[in-house]
Protein backbone atom coordinates (compact mmCIF):
# COMPACT_ATOMS: atom_id res chain seq x y z
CA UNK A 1 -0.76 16.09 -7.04
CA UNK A 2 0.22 13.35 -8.99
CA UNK A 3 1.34 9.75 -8.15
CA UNK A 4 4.41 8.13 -9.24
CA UNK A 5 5.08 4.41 -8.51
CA UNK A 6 8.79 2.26 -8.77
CA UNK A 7 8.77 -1.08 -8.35
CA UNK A 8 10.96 -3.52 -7.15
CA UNK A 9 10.76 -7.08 -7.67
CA UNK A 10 13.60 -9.64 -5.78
CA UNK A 11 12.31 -12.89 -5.72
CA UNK A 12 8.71 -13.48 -4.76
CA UNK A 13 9.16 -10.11 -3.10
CA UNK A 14 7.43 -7.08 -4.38
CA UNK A 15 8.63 -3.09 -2.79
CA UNK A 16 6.37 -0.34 -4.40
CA UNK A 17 8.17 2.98 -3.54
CA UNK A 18 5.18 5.60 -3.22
CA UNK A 19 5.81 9.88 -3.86
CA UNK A 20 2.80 11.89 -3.88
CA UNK A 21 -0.89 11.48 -3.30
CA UNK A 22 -2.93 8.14 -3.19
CA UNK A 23 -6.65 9.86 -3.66
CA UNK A 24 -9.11 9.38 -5.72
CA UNK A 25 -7.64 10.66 -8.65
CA UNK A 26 -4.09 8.13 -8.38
CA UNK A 27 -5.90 4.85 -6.54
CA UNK A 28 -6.83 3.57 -9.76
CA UNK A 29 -3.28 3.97 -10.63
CA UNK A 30 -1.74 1.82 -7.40
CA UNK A 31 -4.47 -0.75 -8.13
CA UNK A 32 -3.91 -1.67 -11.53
CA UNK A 33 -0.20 -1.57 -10.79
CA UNK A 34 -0.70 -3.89 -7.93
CA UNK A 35 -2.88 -6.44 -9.71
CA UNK A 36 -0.10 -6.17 -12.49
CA UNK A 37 2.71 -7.09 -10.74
CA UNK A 38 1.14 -9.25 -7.64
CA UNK A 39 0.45 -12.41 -9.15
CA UNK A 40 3.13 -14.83 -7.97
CA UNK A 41 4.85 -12.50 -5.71
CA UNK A 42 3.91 -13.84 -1.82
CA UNK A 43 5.56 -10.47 0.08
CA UNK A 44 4.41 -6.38 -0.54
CA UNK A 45 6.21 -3.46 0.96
CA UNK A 46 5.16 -0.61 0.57
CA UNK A 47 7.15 2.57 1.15
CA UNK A 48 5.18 5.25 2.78
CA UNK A 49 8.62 8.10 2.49
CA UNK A 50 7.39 10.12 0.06
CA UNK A 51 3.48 9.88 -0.17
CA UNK A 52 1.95 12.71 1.28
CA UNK A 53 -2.06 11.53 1.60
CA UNK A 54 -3.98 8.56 1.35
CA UNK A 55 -7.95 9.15 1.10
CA UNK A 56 -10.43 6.78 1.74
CA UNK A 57 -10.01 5.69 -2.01
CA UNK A 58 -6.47 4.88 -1.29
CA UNK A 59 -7.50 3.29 2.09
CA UNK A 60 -9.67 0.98 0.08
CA UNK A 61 -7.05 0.05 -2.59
CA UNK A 62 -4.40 -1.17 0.38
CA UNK A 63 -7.24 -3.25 2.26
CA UNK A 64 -8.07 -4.97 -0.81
CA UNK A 65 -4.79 -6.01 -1.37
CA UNK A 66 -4.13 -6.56 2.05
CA UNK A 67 -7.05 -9.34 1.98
CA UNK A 68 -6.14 -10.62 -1.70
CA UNK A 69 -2.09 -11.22 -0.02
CA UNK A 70 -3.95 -13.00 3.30
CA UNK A 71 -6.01 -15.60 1.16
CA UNK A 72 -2.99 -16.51 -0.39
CA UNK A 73 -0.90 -16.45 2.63
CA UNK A 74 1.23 -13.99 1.72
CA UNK A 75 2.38 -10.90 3.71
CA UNK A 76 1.85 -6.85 3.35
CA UNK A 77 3.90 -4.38 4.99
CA UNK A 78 3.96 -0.56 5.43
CA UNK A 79 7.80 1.13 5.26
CA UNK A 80 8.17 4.76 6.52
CA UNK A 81 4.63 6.18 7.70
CA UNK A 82 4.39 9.28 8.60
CA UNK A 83 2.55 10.46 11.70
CA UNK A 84 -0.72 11.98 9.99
CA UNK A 85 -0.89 8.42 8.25
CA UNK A 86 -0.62 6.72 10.91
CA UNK A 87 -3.16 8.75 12.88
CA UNK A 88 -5.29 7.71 10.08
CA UNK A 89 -4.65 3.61 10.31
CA UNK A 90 -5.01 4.52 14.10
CA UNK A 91 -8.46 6.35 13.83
CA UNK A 92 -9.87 3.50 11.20
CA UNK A 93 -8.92 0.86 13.21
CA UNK A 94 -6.58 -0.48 10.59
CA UNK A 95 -3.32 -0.27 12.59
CA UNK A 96 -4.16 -3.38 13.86
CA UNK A 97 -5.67 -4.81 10.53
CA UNK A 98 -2.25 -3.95 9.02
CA UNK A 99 -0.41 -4.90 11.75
CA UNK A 100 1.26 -0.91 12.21
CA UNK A 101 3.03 -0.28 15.65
């Protein structure tokens, strides 16, 4: 499955709406978007609704953004997880990296 990507930029705000798969296939995709559009934004939300997976690949992409956003103080958040996502943060250990309740 493919992954398509809409951005939203208000401010120094960034919202990256997510439908389909982040694998190993898409990740490449999500990163170069994010490095694209993350310089001189300080907040990313990221909107879980419609993505389906995330793979280690994807897993990978969000941490290093997630510590690229803490260096320069600025915040990430995750919008609409599903449960088998969240099983996932919860199994890595990166619920509490990411800050998901």
């Amino acid at each position: 499955m493919d992954l398509e990507l809409k951005t939203k930029k208000d401010g120094t705000s960034l919202t990256v709406a997510l439908k389909g798969e982040i694998n190993t296939q898409t990740a490449p995709e999500l990163s170069a978007l994010l490095e694209e559009n993350l310089p001189g934004m300080d907040a990313l939300s990221l909107d879980f609704a419609e993505c389906d997976f995330v793979s280690s690949a994807g897993l990978r992409v969000l941490l290093n953004t997630y510590k690229g956003l803490k260096a320069s103080k600025g915040k990430m958040e995750f919008l609409n997880i599903g449960p088998s996502f969240k099983e996932v943060l919860n199994i890595t250990g990166l619920d509490r990296v990411f800050g998901v309740s």
